[in-house]
Protein backbone atom coordinates (compact mmCIF):
# COMPACT_ATOMS: atom_id res chain seq x y z
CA UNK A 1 73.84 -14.33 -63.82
CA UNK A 2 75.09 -11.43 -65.68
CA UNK A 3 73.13 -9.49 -67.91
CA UNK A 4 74.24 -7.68 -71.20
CA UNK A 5 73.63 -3.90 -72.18
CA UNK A 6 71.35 -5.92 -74.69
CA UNK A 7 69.42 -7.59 -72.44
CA UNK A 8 69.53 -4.66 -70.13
CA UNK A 9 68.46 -2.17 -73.07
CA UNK A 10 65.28 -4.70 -73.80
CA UNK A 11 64.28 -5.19 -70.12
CA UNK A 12 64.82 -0.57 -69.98
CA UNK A 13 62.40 -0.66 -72.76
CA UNK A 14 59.94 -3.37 -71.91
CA UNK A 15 59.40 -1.31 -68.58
CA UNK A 16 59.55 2.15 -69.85
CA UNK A 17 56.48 0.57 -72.45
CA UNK A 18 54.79 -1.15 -69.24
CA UNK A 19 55.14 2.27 -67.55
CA UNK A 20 53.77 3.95 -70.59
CA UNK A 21 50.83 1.36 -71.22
CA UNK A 22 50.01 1.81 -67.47
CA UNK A 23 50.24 5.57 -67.69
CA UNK A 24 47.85 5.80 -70.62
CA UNK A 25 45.61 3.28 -68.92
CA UNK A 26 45.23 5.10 -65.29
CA UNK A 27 45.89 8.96 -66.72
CA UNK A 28 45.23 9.41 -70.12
CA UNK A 29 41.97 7.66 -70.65
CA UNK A 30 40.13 8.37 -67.94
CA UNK A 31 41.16 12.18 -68.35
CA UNK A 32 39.65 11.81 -71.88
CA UNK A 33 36.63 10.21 -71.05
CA UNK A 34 36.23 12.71 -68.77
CA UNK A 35 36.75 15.26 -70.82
CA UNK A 36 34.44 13.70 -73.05
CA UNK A 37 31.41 13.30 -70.48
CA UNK A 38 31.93 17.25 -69.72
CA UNK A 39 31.43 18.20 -73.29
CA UNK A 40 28.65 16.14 -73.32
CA UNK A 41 26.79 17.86 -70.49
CA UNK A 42 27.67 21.45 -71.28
CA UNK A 43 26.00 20.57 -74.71
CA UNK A 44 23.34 19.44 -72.83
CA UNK A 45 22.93 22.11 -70.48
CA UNK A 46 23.36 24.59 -73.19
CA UNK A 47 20.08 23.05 -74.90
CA UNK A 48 18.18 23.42 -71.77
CA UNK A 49 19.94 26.71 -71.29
CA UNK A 50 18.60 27.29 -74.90
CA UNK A 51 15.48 25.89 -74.06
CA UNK A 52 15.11 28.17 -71.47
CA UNK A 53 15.43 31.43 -73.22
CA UNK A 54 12.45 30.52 -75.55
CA UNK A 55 10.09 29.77 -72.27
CA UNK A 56 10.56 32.41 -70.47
CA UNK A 57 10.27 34.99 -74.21
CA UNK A 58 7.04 32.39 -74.49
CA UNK A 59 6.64 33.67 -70.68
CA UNK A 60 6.74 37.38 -71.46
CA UNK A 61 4.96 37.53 -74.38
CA UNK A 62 1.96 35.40 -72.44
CA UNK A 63 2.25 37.81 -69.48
CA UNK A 64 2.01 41.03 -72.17
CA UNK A 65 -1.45 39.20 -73.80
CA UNK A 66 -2.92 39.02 -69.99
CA UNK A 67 -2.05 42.27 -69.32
CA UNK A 68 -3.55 43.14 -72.65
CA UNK A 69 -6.72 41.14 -72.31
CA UNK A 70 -7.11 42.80 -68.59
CA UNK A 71 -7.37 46.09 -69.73
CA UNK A 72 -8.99 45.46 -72.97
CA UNK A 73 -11.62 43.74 -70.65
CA UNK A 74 -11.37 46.56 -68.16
CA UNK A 75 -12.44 49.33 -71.16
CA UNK A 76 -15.59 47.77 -71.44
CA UNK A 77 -19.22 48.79 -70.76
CA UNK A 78 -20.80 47.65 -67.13
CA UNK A 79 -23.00 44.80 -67.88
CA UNK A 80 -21.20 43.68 -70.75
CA UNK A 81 -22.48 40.26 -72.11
CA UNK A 82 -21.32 38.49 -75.48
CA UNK A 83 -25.37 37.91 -76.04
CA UNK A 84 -26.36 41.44 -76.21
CA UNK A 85 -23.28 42.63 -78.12
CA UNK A 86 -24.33 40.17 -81.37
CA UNK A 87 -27.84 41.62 -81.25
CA UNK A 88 -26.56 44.88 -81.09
CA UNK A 89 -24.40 44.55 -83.94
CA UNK A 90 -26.95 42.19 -85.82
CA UNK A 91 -28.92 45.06 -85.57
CA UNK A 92 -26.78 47.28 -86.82
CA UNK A 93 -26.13 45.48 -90.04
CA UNK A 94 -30.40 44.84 -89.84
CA UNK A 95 -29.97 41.21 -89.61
CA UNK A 96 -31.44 40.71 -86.23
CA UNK A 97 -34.61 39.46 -88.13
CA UNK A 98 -33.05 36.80 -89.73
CA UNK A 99 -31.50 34.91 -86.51
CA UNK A 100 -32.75 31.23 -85.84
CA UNK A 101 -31.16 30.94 -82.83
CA UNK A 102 -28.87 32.29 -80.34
CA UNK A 103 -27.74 29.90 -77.30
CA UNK A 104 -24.98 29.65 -75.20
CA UNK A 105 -22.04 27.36 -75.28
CA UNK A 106 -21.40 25.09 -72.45
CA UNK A 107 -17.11 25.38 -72.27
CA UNK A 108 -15.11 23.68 -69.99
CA UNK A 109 -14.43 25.48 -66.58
CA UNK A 110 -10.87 26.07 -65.74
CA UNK A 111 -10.32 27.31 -62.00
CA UNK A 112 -7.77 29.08 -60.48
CA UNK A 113 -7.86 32.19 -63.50
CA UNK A 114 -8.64 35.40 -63.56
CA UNK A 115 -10.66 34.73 -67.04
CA UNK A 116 -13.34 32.77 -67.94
CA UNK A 117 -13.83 31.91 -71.73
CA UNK A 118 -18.03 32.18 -72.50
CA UNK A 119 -19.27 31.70 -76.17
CA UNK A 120 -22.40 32.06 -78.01
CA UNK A 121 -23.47 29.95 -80.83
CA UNK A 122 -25.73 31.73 -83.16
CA UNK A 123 -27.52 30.49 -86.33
CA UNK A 124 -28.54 33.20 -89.20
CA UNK A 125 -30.33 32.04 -92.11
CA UNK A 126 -31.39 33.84 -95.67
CA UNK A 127 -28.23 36.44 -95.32
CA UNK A 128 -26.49 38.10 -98.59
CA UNK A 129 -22.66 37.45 -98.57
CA UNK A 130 -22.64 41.35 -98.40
CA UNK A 131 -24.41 40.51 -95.02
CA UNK A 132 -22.12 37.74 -93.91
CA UNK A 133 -19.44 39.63 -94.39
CA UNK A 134 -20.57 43.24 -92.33
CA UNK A 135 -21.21 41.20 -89.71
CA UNK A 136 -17.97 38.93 -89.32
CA UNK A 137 -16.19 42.33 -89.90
CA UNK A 138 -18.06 43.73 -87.16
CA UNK A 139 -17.53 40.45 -84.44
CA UNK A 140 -13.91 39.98 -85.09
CA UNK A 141 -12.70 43.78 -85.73
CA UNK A 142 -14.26 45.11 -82.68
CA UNK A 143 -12.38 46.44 -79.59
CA UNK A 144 -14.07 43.65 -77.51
CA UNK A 145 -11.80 40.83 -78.26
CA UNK A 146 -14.40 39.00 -79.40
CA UNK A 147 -13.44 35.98 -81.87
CA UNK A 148 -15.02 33.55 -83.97
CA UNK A 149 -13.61 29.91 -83.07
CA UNK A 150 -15.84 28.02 -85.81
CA UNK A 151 -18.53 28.96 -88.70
CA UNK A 152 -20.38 27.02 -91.18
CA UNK A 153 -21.98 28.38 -93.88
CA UNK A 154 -24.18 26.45 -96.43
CA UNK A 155 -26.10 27.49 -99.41
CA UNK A 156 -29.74 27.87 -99.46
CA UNK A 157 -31.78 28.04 -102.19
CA UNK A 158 -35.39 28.73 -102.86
CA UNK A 159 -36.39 29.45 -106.16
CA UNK A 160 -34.58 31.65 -107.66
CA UNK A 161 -32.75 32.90 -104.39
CA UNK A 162 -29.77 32.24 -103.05
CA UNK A 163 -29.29 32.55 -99.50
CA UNK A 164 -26.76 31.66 -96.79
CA UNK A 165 -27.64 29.81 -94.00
CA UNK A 166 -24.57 30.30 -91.45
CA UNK A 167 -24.23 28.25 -87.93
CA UNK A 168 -21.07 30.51 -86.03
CA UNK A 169 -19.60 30.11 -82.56
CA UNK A 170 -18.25 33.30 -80.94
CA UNK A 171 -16.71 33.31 -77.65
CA UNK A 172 -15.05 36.31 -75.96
CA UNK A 173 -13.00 36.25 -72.26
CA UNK A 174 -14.96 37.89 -69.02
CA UNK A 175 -13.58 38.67 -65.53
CA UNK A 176 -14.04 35.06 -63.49
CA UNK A 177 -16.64 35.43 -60.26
């Protein structure tokens, strides 16, 4: 059997497209879905890469407030208790007379720190906004890092007073025993 240059010239070309097909099938392909899959995890490791970064700034900036909060803690007087500092400065302001209450706040222990959080919850009743506000100036601007977590305050009225009656929870950090 004798085959033409025609016949010879399809055959060339059916092969060289076989060839081709098989190429892109077993080479091509597989290089770009590779390719693909690598682009694909460096964008993923970049995001954790990325994700990183902002823990460990988070990191930092947590190990500057603990190193803050130990020496701020460290400045302060022997014997230091959050109880005696809000008489002291309700006295100050002369509103000691006018506390209901004063008791501590049971908080949930965490072990293993260096800190312990302890908190007070006092209640002051008949005080002057003027009054109110000296003393939540005093708590929260003092060099004791002292804060205020929660405060109610209602109006009280008898006769023709007006009062406030205030319910506040303080809490402050102290060394851990």
């Amino acid at each position: 059997m004798i085959i033409s240059n025609k016949e010879k010239g399809l055959i060339l070309s059916g092969a060289v497209l076989v060839f081709l097909l098989l190429y892109y099938l077993l080479i091509i392909r597989p290089a770009f879905l590779k390719q693909s899959m690598l682009k694909k995890r460096i964008l993923k490791a970049q995001q954790e890469l990325d994700q990183m970064i902002k823990l460990s700034a988070e990191w930092e900036k947590f190990q500057k407030d603990k190193s803050r909060i130990k020496k701020i803690i460290a400045k302060r007087q022997k014997g230091f208790t959050l109880l005696s500092f809000l008489e002291g400065i309700s006295r100050e302001i002369g509103i000691h007379d006018k506390i209901q209450y004063m008791k501590p706040l049971s908080l949930t222990e965490q072990s293993g720190l260096s800190f312990k959080l302890v908190g007070m919850e006092i209640q002051l009743n008949g005080l002057s906004v003027d009054q109110l506000v000296r003393f939540l100036y005093k708590v929260e601007c003092s060099d004791e890092l002292i804060n205020i977590s929660r405060i109610k305050i209602q109006r009280h009225t008898t006769g023709n007073e007006t009062s406030l009656r205030v319910i506040l929870q303080v809490e402050t950090y102290v060394p851990a025993q």
